[in-house]
C-alpha atoms as a PDB file:
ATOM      1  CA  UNK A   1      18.026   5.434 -72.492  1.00  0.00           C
ATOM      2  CA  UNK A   2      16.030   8.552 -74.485  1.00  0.00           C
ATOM      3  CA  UNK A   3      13.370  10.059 -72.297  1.00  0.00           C
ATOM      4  CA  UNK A   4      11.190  12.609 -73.352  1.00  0.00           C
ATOM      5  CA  UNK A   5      10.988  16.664 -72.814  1.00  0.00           C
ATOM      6  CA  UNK A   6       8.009  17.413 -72.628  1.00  0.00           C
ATOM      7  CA  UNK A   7       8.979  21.365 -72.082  1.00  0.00           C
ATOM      8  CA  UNK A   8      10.742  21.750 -69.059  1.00  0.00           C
ATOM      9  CA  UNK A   9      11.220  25.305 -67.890  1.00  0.00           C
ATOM     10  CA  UNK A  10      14.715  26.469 -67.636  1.00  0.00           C
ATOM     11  CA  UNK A  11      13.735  27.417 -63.940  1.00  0.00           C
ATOM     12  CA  UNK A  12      12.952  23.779 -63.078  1.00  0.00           C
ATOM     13  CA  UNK A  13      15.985  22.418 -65.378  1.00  0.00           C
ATOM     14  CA  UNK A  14      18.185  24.572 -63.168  1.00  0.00           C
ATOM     15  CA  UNK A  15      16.510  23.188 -59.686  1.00  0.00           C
ATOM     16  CA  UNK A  16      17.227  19.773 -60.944  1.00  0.00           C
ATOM     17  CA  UNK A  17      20.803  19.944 -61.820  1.00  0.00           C
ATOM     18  CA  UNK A  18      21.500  22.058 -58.746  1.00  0.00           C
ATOM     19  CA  UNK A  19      19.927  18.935 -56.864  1.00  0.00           C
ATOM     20  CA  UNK A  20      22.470  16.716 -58.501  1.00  0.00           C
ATOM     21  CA  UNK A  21      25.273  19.397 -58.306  1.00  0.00           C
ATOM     22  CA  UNK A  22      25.859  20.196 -62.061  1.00  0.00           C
ATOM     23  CA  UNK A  23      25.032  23.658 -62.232  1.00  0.00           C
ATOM     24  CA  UNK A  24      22.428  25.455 -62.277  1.00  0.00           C
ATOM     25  CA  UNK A  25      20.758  27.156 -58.681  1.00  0.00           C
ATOM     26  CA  UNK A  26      18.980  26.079 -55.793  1.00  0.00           C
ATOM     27  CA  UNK A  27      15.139  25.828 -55.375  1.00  0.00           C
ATOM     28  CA  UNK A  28      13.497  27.047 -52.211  1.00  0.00           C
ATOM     29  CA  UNK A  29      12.889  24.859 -49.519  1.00  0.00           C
ATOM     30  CA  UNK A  30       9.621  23.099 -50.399  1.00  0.00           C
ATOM     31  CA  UNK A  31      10.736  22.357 -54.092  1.00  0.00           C
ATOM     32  CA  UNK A  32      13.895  20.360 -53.220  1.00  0.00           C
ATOM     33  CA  UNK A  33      11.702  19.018 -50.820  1.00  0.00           C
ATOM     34  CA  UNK A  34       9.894  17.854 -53.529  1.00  0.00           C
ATOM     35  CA  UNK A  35      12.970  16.981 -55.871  1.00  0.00           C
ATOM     36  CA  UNK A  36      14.398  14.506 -53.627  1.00  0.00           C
ATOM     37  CA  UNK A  37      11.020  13.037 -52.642  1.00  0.00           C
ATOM     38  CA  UNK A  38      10.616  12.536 -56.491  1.00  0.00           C
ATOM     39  CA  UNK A  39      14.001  11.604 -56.690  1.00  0.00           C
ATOM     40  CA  UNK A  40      14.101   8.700 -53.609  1.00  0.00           C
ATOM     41  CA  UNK A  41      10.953   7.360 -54.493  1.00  0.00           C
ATOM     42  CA  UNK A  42       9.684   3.975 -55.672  1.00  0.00           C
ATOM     43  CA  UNK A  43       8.149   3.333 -59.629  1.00  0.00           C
ATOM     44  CA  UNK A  44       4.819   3.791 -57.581  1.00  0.00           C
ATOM     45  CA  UNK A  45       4.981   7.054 -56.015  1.00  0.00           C
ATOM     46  CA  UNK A  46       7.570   8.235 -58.763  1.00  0.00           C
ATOM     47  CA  UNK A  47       4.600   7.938 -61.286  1.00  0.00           C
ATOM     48  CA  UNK A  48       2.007   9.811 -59.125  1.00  0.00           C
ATOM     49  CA  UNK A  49       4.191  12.656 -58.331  1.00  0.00           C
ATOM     50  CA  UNK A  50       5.038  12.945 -62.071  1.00  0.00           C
ATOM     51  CA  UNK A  51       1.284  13.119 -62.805  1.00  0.00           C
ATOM     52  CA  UNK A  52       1.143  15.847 -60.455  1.00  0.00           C
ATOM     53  CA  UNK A  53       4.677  17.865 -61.392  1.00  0.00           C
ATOM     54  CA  UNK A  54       5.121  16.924 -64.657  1.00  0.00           C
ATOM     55  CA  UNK A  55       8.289  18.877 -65.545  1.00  0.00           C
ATOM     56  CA  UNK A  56      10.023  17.632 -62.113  1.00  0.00           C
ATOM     57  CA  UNK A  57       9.432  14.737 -63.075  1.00  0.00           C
ATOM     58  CA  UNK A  58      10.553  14.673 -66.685  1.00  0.00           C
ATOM     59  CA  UNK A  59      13.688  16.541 -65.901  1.00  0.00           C
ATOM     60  CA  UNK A  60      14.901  14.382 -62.782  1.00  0.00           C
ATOM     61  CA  UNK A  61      14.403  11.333 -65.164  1.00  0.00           C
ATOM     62  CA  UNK A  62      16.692  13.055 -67.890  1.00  0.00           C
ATOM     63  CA  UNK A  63      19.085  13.877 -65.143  1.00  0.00           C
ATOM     64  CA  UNK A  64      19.276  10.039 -64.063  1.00  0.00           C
ATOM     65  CA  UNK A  65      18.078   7.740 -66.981  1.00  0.00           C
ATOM     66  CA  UNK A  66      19.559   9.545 -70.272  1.00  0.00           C
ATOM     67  CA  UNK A  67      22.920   9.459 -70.503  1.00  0.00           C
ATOM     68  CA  UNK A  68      22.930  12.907 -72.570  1.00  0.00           C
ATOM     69  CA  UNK A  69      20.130  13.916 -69.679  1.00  0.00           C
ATOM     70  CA  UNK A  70      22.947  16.533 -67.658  1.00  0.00           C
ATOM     71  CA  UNK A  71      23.689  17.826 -70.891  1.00  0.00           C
ATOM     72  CA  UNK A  72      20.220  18.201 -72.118  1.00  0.00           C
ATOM     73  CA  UNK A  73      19.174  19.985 -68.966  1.00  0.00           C
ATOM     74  CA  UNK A  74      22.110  22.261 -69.092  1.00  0.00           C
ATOM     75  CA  UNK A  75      21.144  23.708 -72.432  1.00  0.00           C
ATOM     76  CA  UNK A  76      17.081  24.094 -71.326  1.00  0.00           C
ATOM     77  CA  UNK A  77      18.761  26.106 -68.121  1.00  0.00           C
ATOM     78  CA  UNK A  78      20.845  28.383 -70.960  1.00  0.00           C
ATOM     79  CA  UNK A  79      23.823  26.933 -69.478  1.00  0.00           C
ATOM     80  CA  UNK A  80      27.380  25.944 -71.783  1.00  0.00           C
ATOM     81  CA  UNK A  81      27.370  22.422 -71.202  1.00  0.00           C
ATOM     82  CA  UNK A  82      30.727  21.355 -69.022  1.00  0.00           C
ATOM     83  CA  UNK A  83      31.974  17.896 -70.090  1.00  0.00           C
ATOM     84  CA  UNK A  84      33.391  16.267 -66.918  1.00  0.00           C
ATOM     85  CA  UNK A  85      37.326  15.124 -67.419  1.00  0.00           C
ATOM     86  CA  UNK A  86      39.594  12.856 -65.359  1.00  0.00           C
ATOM     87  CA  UNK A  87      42.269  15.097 -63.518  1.00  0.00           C
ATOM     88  CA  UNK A  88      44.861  12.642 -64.494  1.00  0.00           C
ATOM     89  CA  UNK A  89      44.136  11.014 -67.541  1.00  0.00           C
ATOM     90  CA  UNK A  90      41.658  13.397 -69.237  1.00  0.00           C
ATOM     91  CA  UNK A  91      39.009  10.789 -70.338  1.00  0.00           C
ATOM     92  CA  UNK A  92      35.615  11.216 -70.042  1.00  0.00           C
ATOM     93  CA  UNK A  93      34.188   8.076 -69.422  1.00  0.00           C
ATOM     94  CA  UNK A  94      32.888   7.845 -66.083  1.00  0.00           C
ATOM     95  CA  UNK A  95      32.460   7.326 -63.065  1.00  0.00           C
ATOM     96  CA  UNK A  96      33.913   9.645 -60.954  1.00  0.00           C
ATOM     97  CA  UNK A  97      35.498   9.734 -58.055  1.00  0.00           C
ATOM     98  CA  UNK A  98      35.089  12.605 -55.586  1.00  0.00           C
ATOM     99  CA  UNK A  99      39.047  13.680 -56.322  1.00  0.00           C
ATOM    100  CA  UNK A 100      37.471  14.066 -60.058  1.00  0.00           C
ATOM    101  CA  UNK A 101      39.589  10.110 -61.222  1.00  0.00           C
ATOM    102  CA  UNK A 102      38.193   7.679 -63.260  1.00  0.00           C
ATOM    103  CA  UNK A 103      37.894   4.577 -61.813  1.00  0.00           C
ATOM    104  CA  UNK A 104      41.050   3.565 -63.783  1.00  0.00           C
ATOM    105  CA  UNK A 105      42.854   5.826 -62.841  1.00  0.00           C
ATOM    106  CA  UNK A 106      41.358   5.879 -59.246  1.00  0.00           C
ATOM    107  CA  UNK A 107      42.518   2.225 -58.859  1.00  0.00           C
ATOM    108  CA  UNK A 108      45.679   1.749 -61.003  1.00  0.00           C
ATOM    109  CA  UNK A 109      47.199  -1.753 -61.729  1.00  0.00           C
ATOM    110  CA  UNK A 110      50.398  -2.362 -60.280  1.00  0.00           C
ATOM    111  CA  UNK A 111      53.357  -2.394 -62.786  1.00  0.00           C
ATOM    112  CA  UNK A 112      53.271  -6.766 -62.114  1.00  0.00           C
ATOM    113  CA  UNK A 113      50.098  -7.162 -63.135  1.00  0.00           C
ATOM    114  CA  UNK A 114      48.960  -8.518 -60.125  1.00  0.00           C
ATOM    115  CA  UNK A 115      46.031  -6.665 -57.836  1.00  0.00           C
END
């Protein structure tokens, strides 16, 4: 899914991927307050604090809805992008596990075929 920029500071590009734990650096206290209420909240409330922080908005919906969004975000917060690998079988595709495996490789088949 594309999703617009419309010019997100590298300030609150950082915020946001520190939020999601790809980089960047921490906000204070009342603006991850305000990333994870944007961040848990329903298509409603979502909308209306968009209105109000626009780039919060548009840079949390990068970091969940685009699937280049991490990537984007890293290069707005002057960050080298850092393409996330499985420790065992080097892919890419995810997801992740917390021991950095691909589900594949997370859950192997059995040599008989049978699970």
């Amino acid at each position: 899914m594309a999703t617009t920029n419309p010019g997100i500071p590298s300030e609150v590009a950082a915020h946001v991927l520190s939020h999601f734990g790809r980089g960047g650096y921490p906000a204070g206290d009342w603006t991850e307050s305000l990333i994870t209420l944007i961040d848990r909240a329903d298509m409603v409330h979502r909308a209306k604090l968009t209105t109000a922080f626009p780039a919060y908005g548009a840079a949390i919906a990068l970091a969940k809805y685009d699937e280049n969004g991490i990537t984007t975000l890293q290069r707005l917060a002057g960050l080298t992008p850092v393409t996330i690998r499985c420790a065992r079988c080097n892919d890419e595709d995810g997801p992740f596990t917390d021991e950095q495996l691909c589900e594949p490789c997370a859950r192997p088949m059995p040599l008989d075929g049978v699970a």
